[in-house]
Protein backbone atom coordinates (compact mmCIF):
# COMPACT_ATOMS: atom_id res chain seq x y z
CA UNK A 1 25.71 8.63 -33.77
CA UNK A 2 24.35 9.19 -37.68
CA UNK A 3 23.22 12.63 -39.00
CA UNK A 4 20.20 12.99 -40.73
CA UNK A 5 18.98 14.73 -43.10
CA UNK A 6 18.53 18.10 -41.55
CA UNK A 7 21.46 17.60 -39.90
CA UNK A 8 20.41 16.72 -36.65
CA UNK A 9 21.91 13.99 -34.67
CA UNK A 10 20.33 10.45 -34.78
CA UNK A 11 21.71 8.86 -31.37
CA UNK A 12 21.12 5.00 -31.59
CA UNK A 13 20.64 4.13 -27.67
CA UNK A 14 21.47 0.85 -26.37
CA UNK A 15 19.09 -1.61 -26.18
CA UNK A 16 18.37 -1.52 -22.25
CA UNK A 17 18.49 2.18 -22.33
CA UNK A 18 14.52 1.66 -20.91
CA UNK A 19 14.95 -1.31 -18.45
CA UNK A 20 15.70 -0.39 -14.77
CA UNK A 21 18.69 -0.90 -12.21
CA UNK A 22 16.19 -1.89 -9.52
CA UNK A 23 14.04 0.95 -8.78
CA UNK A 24 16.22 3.78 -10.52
CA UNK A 25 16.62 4.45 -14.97
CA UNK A 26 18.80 1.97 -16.43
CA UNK A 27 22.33 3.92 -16.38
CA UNK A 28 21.91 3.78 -20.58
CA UNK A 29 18.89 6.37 -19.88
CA UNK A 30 21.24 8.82 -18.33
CA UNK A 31 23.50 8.66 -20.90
CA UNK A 32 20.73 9.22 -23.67
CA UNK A 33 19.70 12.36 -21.03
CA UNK A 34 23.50 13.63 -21.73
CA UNK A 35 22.78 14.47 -25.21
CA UNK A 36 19.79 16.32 -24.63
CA UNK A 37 16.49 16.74 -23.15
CA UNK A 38 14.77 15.92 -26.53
CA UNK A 39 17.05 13.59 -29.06
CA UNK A 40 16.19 11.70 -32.09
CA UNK A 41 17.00 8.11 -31.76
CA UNK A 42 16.75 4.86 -34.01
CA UNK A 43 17.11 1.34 -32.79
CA UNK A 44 14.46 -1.44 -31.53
CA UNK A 45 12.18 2.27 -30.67
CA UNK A 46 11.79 3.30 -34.08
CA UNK A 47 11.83 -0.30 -35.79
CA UNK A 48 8.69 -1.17 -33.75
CA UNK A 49 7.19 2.11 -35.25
CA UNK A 50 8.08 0.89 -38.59
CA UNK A 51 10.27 4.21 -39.24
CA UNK A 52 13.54 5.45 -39.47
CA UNK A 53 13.40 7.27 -35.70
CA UNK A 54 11.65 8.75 -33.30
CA UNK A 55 12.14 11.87 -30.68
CA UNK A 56 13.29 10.68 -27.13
CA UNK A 57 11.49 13.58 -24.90
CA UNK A 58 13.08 12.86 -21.13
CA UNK A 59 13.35 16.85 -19.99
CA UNK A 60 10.34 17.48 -17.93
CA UNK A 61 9.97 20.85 -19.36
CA UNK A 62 9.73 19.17 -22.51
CA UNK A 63 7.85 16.25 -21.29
CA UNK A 64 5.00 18.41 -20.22
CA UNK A 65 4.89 20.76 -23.41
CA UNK A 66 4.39 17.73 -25.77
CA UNK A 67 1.89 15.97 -23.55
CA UNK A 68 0.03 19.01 -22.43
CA UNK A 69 -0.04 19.73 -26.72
CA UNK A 70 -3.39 18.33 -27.99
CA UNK A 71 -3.44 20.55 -30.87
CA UNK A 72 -0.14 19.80 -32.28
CA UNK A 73 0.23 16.06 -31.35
CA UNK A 74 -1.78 13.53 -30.86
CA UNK A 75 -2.03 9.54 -29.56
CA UNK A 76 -3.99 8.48 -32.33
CA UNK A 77 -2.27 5.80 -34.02
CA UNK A 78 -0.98 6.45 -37.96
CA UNK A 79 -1.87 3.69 -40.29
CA UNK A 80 -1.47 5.46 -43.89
CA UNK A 81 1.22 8.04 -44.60
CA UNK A 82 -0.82 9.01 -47.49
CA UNK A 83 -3.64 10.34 -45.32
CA UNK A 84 -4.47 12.92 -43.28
CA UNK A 85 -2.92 11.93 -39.71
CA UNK A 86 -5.83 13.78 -38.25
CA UNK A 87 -9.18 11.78 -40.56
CA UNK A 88 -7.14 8.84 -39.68
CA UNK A 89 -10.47 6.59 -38.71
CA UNK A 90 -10.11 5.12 -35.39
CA UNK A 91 -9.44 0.88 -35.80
CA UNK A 92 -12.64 -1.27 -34.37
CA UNK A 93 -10.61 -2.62 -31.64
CA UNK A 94 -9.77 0.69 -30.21
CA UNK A 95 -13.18 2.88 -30.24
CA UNK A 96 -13.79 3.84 -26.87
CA UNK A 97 -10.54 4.00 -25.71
CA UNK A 98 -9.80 7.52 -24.42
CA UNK A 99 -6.16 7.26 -25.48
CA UNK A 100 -6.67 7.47 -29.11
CA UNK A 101 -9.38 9.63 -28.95
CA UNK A 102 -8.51 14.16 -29.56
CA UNK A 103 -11.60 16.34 -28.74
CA UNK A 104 -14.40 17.08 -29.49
CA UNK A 105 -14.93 12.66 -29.05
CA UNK A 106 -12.33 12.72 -26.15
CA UNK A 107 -13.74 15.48 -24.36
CA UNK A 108 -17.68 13.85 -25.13
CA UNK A 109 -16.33 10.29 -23.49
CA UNK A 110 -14.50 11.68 -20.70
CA UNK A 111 -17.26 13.45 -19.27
CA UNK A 112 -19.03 10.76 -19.35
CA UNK A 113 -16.47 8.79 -16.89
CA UNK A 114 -15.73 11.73 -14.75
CA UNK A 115 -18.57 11.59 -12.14
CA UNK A 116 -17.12 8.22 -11.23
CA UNK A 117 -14.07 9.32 -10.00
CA UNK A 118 -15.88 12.12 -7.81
CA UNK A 119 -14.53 12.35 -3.90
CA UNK A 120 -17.99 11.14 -2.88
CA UNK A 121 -17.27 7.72 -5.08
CA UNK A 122 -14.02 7.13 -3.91
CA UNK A 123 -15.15 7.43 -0.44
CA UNK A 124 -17.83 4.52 -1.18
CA UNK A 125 -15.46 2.44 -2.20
CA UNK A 126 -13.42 3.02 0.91
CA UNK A 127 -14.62 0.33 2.96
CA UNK A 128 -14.41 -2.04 -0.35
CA UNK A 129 -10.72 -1.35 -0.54
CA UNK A 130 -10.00 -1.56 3.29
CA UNK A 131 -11.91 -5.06 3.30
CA UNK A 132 -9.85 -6.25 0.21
CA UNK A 133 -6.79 -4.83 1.76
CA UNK A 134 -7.15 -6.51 5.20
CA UNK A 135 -7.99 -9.60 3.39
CA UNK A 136 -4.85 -10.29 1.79
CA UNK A 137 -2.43 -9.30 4.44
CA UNK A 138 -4.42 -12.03 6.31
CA UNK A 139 -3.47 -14.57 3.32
CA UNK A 140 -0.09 -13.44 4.13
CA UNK A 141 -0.06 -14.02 7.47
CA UNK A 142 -1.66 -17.30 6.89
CA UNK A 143 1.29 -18.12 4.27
CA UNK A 144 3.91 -17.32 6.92
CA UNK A 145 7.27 -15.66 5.86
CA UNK A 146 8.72 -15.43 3.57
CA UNK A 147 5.41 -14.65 1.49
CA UNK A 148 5.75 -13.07 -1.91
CA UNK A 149 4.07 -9.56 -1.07
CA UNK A 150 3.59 -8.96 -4.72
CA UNK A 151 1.89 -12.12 -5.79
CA UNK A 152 -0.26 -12.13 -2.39
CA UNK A 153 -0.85 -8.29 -1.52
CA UNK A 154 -0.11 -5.75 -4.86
CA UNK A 155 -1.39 -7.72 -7.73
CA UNK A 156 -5.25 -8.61 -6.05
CA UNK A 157 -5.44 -5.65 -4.29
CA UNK A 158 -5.06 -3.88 -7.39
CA UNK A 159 -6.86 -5.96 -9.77
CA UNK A 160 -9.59 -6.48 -6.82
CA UNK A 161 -10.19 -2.84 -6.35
CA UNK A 162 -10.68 -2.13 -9.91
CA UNK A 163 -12.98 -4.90 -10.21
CA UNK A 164 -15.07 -3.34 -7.81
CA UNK A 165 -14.86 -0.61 -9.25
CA UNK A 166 -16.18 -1.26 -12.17
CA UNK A 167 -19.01 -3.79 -11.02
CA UNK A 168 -17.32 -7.19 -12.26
CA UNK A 169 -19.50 -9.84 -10.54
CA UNK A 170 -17.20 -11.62 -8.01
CA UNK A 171 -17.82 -15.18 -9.68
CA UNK A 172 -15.89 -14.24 -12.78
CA UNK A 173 -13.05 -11.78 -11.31
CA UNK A 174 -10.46 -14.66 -10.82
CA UNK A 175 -10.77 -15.30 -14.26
CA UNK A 176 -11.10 -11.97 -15.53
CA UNK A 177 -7.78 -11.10 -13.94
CA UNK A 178 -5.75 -13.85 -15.16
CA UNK A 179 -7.47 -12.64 -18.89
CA UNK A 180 -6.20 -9.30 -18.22
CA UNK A 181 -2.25 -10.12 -16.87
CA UNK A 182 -2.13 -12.58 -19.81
CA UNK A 183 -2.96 -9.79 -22.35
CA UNK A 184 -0.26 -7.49 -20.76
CA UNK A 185 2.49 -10.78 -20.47
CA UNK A 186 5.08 -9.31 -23.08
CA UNK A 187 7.13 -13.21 -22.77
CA UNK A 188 4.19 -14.63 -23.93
CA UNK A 189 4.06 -15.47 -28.00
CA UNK A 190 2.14 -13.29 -30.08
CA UNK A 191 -0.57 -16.17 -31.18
CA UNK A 192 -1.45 -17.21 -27.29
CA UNK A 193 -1.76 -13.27 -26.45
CA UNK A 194 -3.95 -12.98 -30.03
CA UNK A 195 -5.89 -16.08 -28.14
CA UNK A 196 -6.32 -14.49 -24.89
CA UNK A 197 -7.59 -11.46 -26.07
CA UNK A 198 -10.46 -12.66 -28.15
CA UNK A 199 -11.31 -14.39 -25.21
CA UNK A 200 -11.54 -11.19 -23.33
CA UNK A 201 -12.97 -9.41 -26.20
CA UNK A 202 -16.11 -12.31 -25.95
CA UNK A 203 -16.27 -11.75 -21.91
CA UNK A 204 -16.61 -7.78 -22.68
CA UNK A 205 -19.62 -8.25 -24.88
CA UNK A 206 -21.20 -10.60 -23.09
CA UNK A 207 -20.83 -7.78 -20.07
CA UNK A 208 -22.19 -5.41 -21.44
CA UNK A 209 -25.12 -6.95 -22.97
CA UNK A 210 -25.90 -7.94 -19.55
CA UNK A 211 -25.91 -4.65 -18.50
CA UNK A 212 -27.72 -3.23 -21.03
CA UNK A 213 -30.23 -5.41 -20.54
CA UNK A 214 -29.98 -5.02 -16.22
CA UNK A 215 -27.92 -2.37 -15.02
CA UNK A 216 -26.20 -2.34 -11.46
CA UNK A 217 -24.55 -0.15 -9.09
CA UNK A 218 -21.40 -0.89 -10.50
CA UNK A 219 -19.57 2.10 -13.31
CA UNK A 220 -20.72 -0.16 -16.43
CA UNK A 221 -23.91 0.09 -15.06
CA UNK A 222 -24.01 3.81 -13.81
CA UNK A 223 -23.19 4.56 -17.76
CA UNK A 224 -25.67 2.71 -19.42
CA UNK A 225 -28.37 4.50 -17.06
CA UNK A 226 -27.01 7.50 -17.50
CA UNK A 227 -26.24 7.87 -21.05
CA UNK A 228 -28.01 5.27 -22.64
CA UNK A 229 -28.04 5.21 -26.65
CA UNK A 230 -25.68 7.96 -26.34
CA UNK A 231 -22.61 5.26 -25.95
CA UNK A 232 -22.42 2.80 -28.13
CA UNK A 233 -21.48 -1.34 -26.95
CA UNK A 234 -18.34 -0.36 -28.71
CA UNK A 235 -17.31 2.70 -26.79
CA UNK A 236 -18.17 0.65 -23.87
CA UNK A 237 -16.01 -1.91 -24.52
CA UNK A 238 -13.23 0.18 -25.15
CA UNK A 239 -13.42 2.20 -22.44
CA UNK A 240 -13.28 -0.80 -20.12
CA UNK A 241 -10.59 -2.53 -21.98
CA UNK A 242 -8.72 1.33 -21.22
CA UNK A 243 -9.32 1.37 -17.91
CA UNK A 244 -8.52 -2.18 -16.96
CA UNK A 245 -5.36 -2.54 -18.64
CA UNK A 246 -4.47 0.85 -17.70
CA UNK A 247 -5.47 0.29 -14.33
CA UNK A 248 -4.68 -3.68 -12.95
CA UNK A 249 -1.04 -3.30 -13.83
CA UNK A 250 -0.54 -0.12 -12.90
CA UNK A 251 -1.39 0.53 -9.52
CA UNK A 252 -0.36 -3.48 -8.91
CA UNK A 253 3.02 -2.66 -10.16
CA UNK A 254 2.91 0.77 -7.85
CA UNK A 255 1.80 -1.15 -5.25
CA UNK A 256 4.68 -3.42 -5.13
CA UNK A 257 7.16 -0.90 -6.59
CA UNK A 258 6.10 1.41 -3.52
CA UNK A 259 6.45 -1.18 -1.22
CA UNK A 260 10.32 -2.07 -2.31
CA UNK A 261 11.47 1.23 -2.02
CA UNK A 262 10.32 1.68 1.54
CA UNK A 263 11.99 -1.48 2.47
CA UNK A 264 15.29 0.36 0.93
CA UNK A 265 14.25 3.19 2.50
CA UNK A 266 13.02 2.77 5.87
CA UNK A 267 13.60 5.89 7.41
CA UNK A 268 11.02 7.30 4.82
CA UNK A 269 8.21 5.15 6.60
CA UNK A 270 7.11 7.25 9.66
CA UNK A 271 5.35 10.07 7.57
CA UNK A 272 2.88 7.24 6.79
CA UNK A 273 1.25 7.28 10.25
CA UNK A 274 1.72 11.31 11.35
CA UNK A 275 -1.49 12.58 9.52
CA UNK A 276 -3.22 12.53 6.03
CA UNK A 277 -1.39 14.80 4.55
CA UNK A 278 1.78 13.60 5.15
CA UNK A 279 0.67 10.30 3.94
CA UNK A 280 -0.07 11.83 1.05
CA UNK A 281 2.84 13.18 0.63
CA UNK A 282 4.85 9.95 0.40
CA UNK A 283 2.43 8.71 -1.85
CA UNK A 284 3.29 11.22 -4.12
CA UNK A 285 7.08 10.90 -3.51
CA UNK A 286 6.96 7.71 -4.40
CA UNK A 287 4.91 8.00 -7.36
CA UNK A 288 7.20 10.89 -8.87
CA UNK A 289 10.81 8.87 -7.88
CA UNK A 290 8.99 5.14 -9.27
CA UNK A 291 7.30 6.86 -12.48
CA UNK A 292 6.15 2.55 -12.95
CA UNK A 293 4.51 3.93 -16.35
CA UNK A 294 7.99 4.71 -17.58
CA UNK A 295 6.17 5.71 -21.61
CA UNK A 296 2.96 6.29 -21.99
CA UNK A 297 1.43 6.07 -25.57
CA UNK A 298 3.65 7.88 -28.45
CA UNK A 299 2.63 11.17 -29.26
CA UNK A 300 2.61 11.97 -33.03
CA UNK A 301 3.33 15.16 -34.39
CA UNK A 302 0.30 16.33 -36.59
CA UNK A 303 1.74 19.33 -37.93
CA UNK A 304 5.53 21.17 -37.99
CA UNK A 305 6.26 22.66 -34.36
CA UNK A 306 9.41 23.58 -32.74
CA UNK A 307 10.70 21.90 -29.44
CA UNK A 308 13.16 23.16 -27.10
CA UNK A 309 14.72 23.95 -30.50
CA UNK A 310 13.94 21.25 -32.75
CA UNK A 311 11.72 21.38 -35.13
CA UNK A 312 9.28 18.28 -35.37
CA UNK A 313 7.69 17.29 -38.28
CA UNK A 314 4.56 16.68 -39.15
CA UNK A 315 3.99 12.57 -38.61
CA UNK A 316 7.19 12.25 -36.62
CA UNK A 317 6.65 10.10 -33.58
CA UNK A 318 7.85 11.18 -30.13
CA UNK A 319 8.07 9.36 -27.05
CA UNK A 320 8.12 10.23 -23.46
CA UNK A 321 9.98 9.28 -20.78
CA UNK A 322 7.76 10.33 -17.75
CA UNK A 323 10.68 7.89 -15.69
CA UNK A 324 13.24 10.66 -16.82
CA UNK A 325 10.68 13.77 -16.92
CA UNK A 326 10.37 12.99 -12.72
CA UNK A 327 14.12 12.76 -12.29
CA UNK A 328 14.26 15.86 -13.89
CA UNK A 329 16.46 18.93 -11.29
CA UNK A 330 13.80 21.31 -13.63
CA UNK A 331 11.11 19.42 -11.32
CA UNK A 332 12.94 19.42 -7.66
CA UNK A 333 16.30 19.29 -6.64
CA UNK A 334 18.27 16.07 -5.72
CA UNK A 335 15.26 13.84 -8.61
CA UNK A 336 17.29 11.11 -7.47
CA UNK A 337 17.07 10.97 -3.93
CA UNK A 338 13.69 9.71 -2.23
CA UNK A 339 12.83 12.12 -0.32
CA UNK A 340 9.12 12.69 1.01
CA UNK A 341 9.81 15.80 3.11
CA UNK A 342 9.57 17.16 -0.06
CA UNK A 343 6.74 18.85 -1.98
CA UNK A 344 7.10 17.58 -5.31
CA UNK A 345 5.25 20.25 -7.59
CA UNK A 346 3.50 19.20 -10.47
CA UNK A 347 5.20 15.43 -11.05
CA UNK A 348 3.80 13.69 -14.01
CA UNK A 349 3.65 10.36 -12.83
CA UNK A 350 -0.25 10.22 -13.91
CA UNK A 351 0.39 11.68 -17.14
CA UNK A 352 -0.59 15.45 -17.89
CA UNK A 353 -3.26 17.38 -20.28
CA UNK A 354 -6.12 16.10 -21.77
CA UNK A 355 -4.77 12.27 -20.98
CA UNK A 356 -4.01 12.70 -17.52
CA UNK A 357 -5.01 9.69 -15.54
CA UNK A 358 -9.18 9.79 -15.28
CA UNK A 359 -7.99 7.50 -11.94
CA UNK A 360 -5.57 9.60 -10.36
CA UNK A 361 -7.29 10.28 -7.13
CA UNK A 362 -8.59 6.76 -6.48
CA UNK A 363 -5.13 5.36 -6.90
CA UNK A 364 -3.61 7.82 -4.83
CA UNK A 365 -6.15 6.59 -1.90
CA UNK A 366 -5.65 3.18 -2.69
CA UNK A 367 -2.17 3.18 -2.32
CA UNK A 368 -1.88 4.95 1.25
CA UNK A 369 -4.28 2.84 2.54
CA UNK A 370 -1.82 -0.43 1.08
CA UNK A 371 1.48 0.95 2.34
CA UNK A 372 -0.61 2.35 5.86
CA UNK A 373 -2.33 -0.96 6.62
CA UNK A 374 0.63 -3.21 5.35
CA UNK A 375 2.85 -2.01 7.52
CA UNK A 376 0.45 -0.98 10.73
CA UNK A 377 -0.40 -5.06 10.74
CA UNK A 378 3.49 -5.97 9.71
CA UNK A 379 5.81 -3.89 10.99
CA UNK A 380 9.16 -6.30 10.65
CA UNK A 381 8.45 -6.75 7.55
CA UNK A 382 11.47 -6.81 5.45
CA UNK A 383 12.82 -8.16 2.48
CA UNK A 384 13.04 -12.11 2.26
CA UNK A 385 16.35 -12.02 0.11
CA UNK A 386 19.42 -9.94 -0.88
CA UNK A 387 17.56 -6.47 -3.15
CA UNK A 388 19.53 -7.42 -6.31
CA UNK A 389 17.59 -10.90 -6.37
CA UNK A 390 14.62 -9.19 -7.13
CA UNK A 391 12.90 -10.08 -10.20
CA UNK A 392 11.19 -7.95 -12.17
CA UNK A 393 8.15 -8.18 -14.58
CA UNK A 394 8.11 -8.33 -18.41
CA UNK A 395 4.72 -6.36 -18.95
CA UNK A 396 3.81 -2.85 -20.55
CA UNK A 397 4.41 -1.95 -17.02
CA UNK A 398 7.51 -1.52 -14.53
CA UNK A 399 6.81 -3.34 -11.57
CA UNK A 400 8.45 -6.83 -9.41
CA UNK A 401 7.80 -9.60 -10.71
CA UNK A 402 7.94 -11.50 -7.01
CA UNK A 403 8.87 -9.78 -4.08
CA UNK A 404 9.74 -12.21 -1.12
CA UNK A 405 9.36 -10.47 1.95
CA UNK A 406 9.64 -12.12 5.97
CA UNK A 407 8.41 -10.33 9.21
């Protein structure tokens, strides 16, 4: 531990303080947690940052002021310390994307998107999402045990759903798919991910020209008709690019991260099948113990502001741990336990203010019909080898790698 400065501790966590011991924080993560619910740290964090540290925010009282702060922080990314962190332009390759975006733009493009995510859309898409899930447990079945329930269920369920979502024609989703898990692989070099995503950068214009030109059903579509000139092909593009790499992976990786911890957990199953609400329930239980988006983007401090006692300084970066923010006791006793009896308050597995997940409820849905069906049509099923053989997935987000299961 260094002292900076202003005399404030600099802790320099281990390096697989963020990795995970199975479905739980790395034990590293608790011992960062010991010093604090907001630390500075230094280490491979800060050095990808390209400063000296960075705030580690795992409280979830602290957690939620900082991400609920719009006026004091912001995602936008800092590219000159000699400017104005707030006229920072945004880069080319991110306009659109609501992420980097503060209001007035973020609260102009959101509105946009938000009639898409209405109850009455979601429940449109409900037959989509029951035919896609029925048609991969019937791959499965067709596979025989042991089948790998992540490779064959969670990843084209989730990738499939969001396709349909957003009106990719069904001739190009294999491809699209493999585009978009190649620009998340994190073991692939930088030069062949540099590749694959001008490839998917020339498949996004070519989209959207199409449907400017012919718009469908689809949510590429419904925007274009609906707001014409007022989005531009850019904004278009990035708000895709935000919602499918925000999307695929994540409720893939939920899917299959949801899955393992009701096989450890099988007296946590029943709730499933004893009523909607209850279903939703576990849903949510599992989404506040799993947390698979373990940091979202870093927030950076635009002006001086104090912290649970620290004072952050203008253009300091902080990150948070929405992994540690959901094991938080400040949250619900026994964070640790899975538990989903219980009501688990405001969690913020989907994020919280202005960047809370535009997908939230559509997930949700998509995920208790998953775990319901999965297990109504395979109810042995159970895991294919010993849980510590598990692999997990090098990607942006925390989620199995392969997932043998038998029945």
């Amino acid at each position: 531990m260094d002292d900076d400065s202003d005399g404030a501790p600099v802790v320099q966590p281990t390096a697989n303080y963020m990795m995970r011991t199975h479905c739980d924080p790395h034990e590293d993560m608790f011992a960062l947690r010991a010093h604090g619910p907001l630390v500075r740290i230094g280490g491979n964090a800060a050095t990808q940052l390209r400063v000296d540290y960075v705030w580690q925010a795992m409280g979830y009282d602290v957690v939620r002021k900082i991400l609920g702060d719009h006026e004091n922080f912001t995602t936008r990314p800092r590219w000159s310390s000699a400017r104005s962190i707030a006229a920072e332009p945004i880069p080319p390759n991110l306009v659109g994307q609501l992420s980097v975006y503060d209001p007035p733009e973020h609260t102009r493009l959101r509105g946009m998107l938000t009639p898409e995510f209405t109850a009455r859309r979601i429940r449109r898409l409900e037959p989509a999402m029951q035919d896609l899930i029925d048609e991969r447990i019937d791959e499965m079945e067709a596979e025989g045990p042991p089948a790998d329930v992540q490779a064959l269920f969670a990843d084209p369920v989730g990738a499939g759903v969001l396709c349909e979502l957003l009106g990719i024609p069904r001739d190009d989703r294999i491809e699209f798919i493999r585009r978009v898990r190649q620009n998340v692989d994190l073991s692939r070099g930088f030069k062949a991910r540099a590749a694959d995503s001008a490839a998917f950068d020339r498949y996004l214009n070519g989209l959207v020209t199409r449907q400017r030109k012919d718009p469908d059903d689809g949510f590429i579509g419904m925007l274009v008709r609906e707001h014409g000139e007022e989005v531009t092909d850019d904004e278009l593009k990035g708000v895709l690019t935000a919602l499918i790499l925000g999307g695929v992976e994540t409720v893939a990786g939920m899917i299959g991260f949801g899955v393992l911890a009701l096989l450890d957990h099988p007296g946590q199953r029943q709730p499933l099948f004893a009523g909607r609400e209850e279903a939703d329930r576990v849903v949510s239980e599992l989404l506040r113990f799993l947390s698979p988006v373990q940091q979202p983007n870093p927030r950076l401090a635009v002006r001086d502001v104090v912290v649970d006692g620290h004072r952050i300084k203008a253009g300091d970066y902080v990150l948070c741990s929405i992994l540690m923010a959901n094991r938080d006791e400040a949250l619900t006793p026994d964070a640790n336990v899975l538990d989903v009896s219980r009501d688990g308050g405001s969690h913020v597995g989907f994020g919280h203010g202005i960047h809370y997940c535009i997908g939230a409820a559509v997930a949700r849905t998509l995920l208790r019909m998953a775990y319901q069906t999965l297990w109504r049509r395979l109810p042995g099923l159970r895991l294919a080898v010993p849980a510590e053989e598990v692999k997990f997935r090098n990607a942006f987000i925390d989620c199995p790698d392969q997932l043998p299961v038998t029945w």
